[in-house]
PDB file of N, CA and C in Angstrom:
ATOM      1  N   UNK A   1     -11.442  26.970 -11.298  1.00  0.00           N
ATOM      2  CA  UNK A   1     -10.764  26.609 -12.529  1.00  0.00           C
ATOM      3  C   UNK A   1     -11.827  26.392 -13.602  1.00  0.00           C
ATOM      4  N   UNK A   2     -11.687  27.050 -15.113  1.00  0.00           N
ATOM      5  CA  UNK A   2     -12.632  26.858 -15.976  1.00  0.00           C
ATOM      6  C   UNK A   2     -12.347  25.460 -16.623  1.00  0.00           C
ATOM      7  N   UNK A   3     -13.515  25.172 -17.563  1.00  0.00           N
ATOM      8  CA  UNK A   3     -13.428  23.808 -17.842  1.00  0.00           C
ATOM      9  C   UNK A   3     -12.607  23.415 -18.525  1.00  0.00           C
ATOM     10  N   UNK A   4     -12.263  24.692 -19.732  1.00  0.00           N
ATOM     11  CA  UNK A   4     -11.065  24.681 -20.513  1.00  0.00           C
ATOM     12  C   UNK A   4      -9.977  23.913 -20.222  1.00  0.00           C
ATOM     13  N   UNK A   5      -9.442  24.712 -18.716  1.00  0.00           N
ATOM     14  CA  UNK A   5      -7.781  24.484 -18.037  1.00  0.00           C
ATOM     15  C   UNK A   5      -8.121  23.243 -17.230  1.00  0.00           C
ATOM     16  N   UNK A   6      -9.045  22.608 -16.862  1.00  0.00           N
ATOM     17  CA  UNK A   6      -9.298  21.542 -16.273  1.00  0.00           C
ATOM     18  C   UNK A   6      -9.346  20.374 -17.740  1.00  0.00           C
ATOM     19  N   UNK A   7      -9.843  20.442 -18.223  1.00  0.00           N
ATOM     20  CA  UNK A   7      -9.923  19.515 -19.564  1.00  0.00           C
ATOM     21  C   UNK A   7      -8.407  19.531 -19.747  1.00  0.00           C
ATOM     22  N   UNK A   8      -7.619  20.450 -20.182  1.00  0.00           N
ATOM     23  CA  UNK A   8      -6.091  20.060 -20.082  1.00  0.00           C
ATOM     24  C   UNK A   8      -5.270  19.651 -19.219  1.00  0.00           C
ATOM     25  N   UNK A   9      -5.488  18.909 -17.610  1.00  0.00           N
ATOM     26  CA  UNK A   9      -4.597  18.895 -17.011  1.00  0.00           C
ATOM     27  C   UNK A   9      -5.626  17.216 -16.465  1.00  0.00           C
ATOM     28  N   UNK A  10      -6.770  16.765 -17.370  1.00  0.00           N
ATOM     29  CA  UNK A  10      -6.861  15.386 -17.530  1.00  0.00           C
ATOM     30  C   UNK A  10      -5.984  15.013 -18.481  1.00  0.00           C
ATOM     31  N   UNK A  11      -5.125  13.877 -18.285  1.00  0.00           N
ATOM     32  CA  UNK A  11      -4.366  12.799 -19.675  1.00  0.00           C
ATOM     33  C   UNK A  11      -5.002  11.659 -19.498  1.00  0.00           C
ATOM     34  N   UNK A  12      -4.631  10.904 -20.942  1.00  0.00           N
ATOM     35  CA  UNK A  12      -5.201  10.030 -20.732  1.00  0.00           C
ATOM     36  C   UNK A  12      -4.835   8.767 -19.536  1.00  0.00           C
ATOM     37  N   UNK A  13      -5.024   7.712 -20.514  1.00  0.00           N
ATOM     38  CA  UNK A  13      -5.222   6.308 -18.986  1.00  0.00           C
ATOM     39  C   UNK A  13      -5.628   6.391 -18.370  1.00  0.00           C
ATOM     40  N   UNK A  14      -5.950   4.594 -17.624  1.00  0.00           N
ATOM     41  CA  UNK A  14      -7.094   4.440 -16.384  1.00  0.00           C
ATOM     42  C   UNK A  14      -7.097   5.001 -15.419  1.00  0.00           C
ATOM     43  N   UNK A  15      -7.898   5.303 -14.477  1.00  0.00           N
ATOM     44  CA  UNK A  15      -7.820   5.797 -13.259  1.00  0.00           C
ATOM     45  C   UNK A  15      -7.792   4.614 -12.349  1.00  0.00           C
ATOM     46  N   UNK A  16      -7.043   4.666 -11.300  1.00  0.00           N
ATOM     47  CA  UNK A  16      -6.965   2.897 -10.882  1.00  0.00           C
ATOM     48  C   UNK A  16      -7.381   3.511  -9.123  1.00  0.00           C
ATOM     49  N   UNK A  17      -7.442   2.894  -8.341  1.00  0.00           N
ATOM     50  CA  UNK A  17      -7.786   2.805  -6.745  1.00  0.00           C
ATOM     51  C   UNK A  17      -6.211   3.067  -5.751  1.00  0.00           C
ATOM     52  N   UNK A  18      -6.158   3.837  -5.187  1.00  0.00           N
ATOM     53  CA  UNK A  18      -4.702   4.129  -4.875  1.00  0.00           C
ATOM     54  C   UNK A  18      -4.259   2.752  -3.918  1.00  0.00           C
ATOM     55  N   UNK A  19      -2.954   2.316  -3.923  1.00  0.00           N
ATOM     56  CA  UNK A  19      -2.691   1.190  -2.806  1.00  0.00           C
ATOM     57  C   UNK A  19      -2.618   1.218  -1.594  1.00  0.00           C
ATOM     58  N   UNK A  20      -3.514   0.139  -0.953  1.00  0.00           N
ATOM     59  CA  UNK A  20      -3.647  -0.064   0.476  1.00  0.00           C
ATOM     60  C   UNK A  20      -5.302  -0.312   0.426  1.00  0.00           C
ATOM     61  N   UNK A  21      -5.732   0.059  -0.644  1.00  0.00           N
ATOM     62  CA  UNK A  21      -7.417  -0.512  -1.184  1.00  0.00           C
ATOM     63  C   UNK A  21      -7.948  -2.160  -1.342  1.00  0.00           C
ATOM     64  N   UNK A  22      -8.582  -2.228  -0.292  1.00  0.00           N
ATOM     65  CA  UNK A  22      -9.476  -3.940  -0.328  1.00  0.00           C
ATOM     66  C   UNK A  22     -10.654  -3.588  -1.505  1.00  0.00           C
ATOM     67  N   UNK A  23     -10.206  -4.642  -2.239  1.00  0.00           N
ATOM     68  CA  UNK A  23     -11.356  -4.798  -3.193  1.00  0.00           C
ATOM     69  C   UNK A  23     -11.926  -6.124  -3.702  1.00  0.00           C
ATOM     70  N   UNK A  24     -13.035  -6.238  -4.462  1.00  0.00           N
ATOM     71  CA  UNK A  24     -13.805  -7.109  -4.594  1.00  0.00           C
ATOM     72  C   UNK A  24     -14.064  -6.896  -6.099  1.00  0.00           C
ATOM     73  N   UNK A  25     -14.148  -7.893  -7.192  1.00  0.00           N
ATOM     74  CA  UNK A  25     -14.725  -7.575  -8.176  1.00  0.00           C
ATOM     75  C   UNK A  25     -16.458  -8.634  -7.654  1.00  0.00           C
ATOM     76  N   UNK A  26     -17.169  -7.604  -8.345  1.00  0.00           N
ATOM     77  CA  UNK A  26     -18.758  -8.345  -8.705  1.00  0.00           C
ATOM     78  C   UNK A  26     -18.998  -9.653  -8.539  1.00  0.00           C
ATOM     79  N   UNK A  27     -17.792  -9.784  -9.743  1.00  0.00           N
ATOM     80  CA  UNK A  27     -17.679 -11.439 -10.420  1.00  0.00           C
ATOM     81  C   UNK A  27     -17.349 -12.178  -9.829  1.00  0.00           C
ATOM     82  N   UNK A  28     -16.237 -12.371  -8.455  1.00  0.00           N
ATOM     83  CA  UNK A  28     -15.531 -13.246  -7.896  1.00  0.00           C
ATOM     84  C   UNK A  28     -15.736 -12.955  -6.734  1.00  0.00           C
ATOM     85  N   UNK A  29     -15.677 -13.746  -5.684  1.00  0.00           N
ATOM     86  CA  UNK A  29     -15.843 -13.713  -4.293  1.00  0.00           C
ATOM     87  C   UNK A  29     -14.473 -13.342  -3.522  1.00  0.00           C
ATOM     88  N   UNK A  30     -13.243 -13.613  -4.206  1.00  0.00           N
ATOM     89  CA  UNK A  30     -11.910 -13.095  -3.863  1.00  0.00           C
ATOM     90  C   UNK A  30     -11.861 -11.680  -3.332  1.00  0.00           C
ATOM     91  N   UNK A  31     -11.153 -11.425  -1.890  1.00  0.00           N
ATOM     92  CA  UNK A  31     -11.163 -10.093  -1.581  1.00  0.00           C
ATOM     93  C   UNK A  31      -9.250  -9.815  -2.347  1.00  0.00           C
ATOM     94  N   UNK A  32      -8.803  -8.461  -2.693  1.00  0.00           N
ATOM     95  CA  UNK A  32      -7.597  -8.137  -3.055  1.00  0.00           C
ATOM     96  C   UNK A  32      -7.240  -7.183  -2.295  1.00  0.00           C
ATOM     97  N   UNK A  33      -6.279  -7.043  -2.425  1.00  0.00           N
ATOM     98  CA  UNK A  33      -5.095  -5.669  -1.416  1.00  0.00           C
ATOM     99  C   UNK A  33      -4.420  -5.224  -2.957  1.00  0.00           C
ATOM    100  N   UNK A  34      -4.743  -3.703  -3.024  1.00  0.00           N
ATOM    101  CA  UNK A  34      -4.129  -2.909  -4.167  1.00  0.00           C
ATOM    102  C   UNK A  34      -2.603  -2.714  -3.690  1.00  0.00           C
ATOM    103  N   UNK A  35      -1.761  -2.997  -4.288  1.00  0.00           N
ATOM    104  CA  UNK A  35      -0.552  -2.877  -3.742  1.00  0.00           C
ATOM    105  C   UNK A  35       0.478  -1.569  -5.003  1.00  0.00           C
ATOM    106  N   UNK A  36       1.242  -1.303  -4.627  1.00  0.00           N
ATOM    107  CA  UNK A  36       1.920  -0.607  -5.579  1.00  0.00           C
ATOM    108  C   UNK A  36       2.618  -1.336  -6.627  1.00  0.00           C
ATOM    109  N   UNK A  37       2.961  -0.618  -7.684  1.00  0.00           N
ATOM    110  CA  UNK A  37       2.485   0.344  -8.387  1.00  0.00           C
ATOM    111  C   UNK A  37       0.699  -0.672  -8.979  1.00  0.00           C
ATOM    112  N   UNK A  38      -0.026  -0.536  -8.869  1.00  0.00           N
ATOM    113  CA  UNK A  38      -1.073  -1.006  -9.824  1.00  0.00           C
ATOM    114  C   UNK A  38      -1.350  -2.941  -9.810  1.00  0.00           C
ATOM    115  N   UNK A  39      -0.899  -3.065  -8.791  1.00  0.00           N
ATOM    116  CA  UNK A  39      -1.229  -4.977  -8.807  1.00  0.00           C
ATOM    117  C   UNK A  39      -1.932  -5.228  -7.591  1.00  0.00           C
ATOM    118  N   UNK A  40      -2.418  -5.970  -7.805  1.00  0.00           N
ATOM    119  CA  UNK A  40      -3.578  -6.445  -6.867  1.00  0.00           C
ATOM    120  C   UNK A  40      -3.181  -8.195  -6.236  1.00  0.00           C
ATOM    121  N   UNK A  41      -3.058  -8.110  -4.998  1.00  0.00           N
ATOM    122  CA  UNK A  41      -2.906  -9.485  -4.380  1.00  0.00           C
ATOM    123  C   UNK A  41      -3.865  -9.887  -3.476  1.00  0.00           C
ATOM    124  N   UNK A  42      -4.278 -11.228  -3.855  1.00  0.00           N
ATOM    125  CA  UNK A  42      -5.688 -11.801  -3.146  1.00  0.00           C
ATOM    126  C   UNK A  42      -5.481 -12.200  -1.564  1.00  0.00           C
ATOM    127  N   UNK A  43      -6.052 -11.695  -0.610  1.00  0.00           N
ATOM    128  CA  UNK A  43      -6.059 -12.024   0.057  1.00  0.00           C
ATOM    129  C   UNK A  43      -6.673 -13.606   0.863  1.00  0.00           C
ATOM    130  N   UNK A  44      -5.917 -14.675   1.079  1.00  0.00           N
ATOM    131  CA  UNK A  44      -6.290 -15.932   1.168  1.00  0.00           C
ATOM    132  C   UNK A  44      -7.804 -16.167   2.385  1.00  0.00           C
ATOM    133  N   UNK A  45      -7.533 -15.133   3.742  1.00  0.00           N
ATOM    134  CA  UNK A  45      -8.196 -15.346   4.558  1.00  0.00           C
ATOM    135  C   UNK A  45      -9.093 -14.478   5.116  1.00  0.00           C
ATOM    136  N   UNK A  46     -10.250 -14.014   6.170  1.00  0.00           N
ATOM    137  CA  UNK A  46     -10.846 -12.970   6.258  1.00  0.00           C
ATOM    138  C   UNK A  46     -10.046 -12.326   7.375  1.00  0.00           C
ATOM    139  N   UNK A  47      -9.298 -13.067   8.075  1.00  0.00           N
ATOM    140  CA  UNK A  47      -8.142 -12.830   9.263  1.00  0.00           C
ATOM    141  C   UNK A  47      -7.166 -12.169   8.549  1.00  0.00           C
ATOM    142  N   UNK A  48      -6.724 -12.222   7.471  1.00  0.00           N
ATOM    143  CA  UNK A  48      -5.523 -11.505   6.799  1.00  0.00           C
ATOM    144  C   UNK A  48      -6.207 -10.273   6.523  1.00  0.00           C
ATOM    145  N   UNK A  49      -7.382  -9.991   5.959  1.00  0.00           N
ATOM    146  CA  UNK A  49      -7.992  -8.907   5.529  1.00  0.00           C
ATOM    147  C   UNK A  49      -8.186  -8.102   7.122  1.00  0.00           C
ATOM    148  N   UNK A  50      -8.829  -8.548   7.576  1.00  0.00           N
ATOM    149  CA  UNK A  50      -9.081  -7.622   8.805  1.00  0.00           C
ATOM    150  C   UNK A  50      -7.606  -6.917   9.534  1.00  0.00           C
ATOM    151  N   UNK A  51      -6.621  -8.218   9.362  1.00  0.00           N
ATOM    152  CA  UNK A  51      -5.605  -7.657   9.597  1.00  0.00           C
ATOM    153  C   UNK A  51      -5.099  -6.150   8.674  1.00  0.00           C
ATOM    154  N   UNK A  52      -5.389  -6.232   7.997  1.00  0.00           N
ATOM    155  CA  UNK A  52      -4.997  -5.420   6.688  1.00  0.00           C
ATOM    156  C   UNK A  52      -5.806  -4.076   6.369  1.00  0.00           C
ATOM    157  N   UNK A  53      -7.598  -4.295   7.097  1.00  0.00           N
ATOM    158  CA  UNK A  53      -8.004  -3.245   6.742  1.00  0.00           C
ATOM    159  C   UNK A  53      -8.679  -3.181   7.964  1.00  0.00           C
ATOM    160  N   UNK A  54      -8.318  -3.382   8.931  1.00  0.00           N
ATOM    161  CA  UNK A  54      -9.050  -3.208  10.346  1.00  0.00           C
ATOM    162  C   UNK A  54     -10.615  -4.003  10.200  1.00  0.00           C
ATOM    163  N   UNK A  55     -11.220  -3.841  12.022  1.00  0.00           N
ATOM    164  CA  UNK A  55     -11.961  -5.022  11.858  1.00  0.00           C
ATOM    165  C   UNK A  55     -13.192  -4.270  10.758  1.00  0.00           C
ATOM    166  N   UNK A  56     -13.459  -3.179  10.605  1.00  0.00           N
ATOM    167  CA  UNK A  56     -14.971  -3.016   9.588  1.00  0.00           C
ATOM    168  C   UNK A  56     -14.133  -3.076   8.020  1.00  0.00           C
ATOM    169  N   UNK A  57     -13.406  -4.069   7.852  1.00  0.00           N
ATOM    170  CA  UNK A  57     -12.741  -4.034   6.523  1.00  0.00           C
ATOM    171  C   UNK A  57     -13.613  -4.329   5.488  1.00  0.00           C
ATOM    172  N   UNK A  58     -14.873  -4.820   5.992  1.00  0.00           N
ATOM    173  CA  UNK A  58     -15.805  -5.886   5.185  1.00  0.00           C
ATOM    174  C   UNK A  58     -16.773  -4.323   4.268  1.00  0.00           C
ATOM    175  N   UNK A  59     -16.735  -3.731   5.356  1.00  0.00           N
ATOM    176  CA  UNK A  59     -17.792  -2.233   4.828  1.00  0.00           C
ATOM    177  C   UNK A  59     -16.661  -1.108   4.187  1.00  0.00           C
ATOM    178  N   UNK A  60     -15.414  -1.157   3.984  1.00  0.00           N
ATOM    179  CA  UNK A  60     -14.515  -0.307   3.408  1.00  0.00           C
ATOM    180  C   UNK A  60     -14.380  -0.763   2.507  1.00  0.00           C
ATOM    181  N   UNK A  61     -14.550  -2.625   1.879  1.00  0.00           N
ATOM    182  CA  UNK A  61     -14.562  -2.790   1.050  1.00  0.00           C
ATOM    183  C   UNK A  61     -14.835  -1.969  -0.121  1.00  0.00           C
ATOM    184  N   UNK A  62     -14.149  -2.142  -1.315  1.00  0.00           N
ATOM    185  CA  UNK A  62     -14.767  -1.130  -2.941  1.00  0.00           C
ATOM    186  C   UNK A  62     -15.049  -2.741  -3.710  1.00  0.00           C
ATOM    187  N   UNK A  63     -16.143  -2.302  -3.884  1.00  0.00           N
ATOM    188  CA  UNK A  63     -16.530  -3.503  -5.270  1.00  0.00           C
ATOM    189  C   UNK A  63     -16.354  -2.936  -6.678  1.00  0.00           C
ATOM    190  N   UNK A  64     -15.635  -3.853  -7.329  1.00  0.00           N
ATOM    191  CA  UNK A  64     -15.356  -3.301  -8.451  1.00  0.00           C
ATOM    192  C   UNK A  64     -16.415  -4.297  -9.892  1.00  0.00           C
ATOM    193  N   UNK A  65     -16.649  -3.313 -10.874  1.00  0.00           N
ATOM    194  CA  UNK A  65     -17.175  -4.780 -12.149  1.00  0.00           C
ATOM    195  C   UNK A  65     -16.187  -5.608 -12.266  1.00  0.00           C
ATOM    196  N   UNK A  66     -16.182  -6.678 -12.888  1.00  0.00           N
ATOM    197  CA  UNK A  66     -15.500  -7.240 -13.062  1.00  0.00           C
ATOM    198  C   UNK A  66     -14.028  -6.864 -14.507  1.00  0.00           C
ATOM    199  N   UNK A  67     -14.553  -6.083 -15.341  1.00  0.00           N
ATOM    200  CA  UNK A  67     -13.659  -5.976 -16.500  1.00  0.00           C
ATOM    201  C   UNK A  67     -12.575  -4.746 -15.244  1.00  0.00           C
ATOM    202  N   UNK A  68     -13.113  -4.031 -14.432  1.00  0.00           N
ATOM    203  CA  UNK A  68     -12.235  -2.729 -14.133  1.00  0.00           C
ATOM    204  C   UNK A  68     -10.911  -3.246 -13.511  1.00  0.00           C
ATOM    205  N   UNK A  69     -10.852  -4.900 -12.996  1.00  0.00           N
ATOM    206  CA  UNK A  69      -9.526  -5.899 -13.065  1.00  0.00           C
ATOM    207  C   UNK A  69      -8.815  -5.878 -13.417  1.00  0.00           C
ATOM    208  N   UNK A  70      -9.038  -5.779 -14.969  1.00  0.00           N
ATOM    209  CA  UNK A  70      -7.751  -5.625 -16.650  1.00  0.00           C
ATOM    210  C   UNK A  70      -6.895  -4.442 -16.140  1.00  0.00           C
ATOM    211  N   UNK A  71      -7.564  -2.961 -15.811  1.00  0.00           N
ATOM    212  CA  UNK A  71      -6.408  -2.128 -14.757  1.00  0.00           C
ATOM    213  C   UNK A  71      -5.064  -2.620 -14.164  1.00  0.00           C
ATOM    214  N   UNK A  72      -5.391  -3.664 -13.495  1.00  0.00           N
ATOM    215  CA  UNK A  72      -4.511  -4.287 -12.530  1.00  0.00           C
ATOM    216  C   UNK A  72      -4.357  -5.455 -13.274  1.00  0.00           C
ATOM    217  N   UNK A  73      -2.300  -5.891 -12.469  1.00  0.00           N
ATOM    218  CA  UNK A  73      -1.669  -7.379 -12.752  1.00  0.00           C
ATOM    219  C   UNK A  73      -1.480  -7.830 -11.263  1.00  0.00           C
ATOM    220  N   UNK A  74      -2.215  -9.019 -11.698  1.00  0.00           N
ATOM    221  CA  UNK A  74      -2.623  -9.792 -10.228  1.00  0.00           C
ATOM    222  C   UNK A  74      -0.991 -10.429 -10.184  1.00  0.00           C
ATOM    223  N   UNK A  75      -0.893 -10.259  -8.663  1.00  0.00           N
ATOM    224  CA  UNK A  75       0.533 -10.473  -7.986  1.00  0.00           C
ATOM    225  C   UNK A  75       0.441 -11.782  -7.558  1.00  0.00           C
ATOM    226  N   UNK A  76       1.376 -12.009  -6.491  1.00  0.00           N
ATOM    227  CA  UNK A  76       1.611 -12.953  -5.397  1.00  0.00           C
ATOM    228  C   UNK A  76       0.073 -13.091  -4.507  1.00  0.00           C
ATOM    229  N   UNK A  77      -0.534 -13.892  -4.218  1.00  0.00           N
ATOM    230  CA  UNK A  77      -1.210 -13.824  -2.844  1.00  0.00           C
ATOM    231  C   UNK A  77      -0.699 -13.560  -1.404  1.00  0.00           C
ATOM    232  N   UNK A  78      -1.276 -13.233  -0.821  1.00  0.00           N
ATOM    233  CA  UNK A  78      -0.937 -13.194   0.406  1.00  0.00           C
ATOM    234  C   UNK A  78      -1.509 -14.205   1.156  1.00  0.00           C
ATOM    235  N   UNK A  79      -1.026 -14.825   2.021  1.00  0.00           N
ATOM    236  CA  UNK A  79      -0.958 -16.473   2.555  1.00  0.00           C
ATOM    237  C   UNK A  79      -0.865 -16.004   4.033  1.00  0.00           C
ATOM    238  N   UNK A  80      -0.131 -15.222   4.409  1.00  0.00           N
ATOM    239  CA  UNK A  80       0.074 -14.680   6.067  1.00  0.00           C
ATOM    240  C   UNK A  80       0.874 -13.202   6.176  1.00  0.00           C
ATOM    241  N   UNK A  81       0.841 -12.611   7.393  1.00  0.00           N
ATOM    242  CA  UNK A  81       0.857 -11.273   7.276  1.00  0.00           C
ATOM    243  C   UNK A  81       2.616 -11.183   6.677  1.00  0.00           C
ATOM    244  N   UNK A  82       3.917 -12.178   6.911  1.00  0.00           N
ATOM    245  CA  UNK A  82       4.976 -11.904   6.516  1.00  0.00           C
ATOM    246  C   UNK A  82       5.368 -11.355   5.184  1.00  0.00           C
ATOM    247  N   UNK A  83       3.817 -12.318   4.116  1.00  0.00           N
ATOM    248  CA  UNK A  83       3.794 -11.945   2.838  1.00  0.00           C
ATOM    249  C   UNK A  83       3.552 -10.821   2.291  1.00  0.00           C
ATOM    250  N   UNK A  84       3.537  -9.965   3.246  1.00  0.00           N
ATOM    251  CA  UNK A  84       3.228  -8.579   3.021  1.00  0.00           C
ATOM    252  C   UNK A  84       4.173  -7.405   3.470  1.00  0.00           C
ATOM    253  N   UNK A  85       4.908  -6.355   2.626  1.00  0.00           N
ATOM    254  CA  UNK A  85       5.320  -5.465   3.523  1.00  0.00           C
ATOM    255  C   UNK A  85       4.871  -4.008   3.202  1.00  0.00           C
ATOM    256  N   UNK A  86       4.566  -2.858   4.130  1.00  0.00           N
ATOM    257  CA  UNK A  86       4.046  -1.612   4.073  1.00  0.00           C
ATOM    258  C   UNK A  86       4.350  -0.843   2.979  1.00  0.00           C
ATOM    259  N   UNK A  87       5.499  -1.030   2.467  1.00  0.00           N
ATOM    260  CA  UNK A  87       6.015  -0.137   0.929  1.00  0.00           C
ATOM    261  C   UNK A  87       5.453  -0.835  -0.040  1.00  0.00           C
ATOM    262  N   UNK A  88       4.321  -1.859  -0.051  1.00  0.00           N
ATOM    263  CA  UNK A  88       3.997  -2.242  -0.957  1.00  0.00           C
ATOM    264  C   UNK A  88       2.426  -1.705  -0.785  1.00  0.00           C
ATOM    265  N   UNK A  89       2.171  -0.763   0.069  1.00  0.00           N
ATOM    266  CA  UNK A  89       0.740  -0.117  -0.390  1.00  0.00           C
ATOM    267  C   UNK A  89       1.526   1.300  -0.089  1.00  0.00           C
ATOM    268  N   UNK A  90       2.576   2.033  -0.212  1.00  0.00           N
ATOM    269  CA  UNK A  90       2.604   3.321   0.097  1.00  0.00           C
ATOM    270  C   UNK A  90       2.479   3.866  -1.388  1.00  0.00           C
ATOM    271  N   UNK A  91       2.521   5.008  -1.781  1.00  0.00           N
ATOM    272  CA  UNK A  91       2.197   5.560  -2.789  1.00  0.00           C
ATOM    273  C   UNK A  91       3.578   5.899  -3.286  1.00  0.00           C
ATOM    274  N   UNK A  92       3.758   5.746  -4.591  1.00  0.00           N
ATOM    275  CA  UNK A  92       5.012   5.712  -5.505  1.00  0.00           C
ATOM    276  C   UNK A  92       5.205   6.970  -5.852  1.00  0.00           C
ATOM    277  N   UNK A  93       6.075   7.717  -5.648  1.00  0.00           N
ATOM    278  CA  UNK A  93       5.887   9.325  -6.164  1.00  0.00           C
ATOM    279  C   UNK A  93       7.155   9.391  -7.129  1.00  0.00           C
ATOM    280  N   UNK A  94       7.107   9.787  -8.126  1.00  0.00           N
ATOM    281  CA  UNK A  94       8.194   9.967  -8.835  1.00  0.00           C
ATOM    282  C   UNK A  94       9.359  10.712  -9.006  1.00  0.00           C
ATOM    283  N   UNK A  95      10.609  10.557  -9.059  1.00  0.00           N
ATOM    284  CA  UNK A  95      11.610  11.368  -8.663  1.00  0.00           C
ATOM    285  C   UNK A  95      11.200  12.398  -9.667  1.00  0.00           C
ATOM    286  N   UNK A  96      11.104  13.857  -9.273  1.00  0.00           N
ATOM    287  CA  UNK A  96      11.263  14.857  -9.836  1.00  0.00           C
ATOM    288  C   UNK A  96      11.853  15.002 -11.268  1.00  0.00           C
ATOM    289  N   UNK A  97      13.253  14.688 -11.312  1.00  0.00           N
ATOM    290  CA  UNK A  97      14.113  14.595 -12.312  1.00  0.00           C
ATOM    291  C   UNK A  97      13.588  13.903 -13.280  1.00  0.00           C
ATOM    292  N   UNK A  98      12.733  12.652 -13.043  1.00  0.00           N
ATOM    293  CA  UNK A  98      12.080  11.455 -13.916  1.00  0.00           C
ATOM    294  C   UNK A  98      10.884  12.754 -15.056  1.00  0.00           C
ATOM    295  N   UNK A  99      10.582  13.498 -14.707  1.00  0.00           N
ATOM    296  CA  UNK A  99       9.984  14.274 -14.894  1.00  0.00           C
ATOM    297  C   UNK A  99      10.343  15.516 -16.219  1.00  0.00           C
ATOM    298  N   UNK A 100      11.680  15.718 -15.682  1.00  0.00           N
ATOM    299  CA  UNK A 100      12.058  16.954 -16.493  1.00  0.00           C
ATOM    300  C   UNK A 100      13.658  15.835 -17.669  1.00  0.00           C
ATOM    301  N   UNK A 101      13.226  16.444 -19.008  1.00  0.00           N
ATOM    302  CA  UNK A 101      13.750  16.492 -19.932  1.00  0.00           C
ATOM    303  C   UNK A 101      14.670  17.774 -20.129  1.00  0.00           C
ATOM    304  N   UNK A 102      16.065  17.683 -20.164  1.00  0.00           N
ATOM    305  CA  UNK A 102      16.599  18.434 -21.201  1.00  0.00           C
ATOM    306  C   UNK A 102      17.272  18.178 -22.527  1.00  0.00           C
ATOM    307  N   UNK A 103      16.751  18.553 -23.129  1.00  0.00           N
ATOM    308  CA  UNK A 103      17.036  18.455 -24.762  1.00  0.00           C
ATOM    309  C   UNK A 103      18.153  18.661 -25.284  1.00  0.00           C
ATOM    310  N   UNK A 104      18.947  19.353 -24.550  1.00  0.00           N
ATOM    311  CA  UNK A 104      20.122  20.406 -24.557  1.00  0.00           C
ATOM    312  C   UNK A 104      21.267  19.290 -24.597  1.00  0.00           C
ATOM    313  N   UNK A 105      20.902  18.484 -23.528  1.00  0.00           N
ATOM    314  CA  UNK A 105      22.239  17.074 -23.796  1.00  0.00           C
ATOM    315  C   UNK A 105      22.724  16.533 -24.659  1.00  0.00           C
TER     316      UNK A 105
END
């Protein structure tokens, strides 16, 4: 693909970390769980995390700067594994239809 047709099929806005991502900003010692769509919930314990990202969760970690946060609206914490359910890191795909406009209506 030339750079041209690639330059058009970037838009704008952030690029964010897809959900089910442990992260860390720089700034804070707090680990987070990227959850869908775009919010981030702190994980309270290193037992919840491991639960969450298996035991080398500590080295899958992503450290983030601290401003790349503003991306994300910090949620609920997570306190124990109930506080959590799997559709909240699956990936949001948009209904098709959400997509297409007709004008014609």
């Amino acid at each position: 693909i030339g750079d041209s047709a690639f330059g058009s099929l970037l838009r704008g806005g952030d690029i964010t970390l897809p959900p089910g991502t442990l992260i860390k900003a720089k700034t804070r010692p707090e680990v987070y769980l990227i959850t869908a769509p775009n919010i981030i919930r702190w994980i309270k314990t290193e037992a919840l995390a491991e639960a969450f990202g298996g035991p080398r969760w500590n080295q899958e970690l992503v450290e983030l700067p601290g401003a790349e946060l503003t991306k994300y609206q910090e949620g609920t914490s997570i306190e124990n594994e109930d506080a959590f359910s799997e559709a909240d890191v699956l990936r949001q795909i948009p209904d098709p239809s959400d997509l297409y406009r007709d004008d014609a209506e």
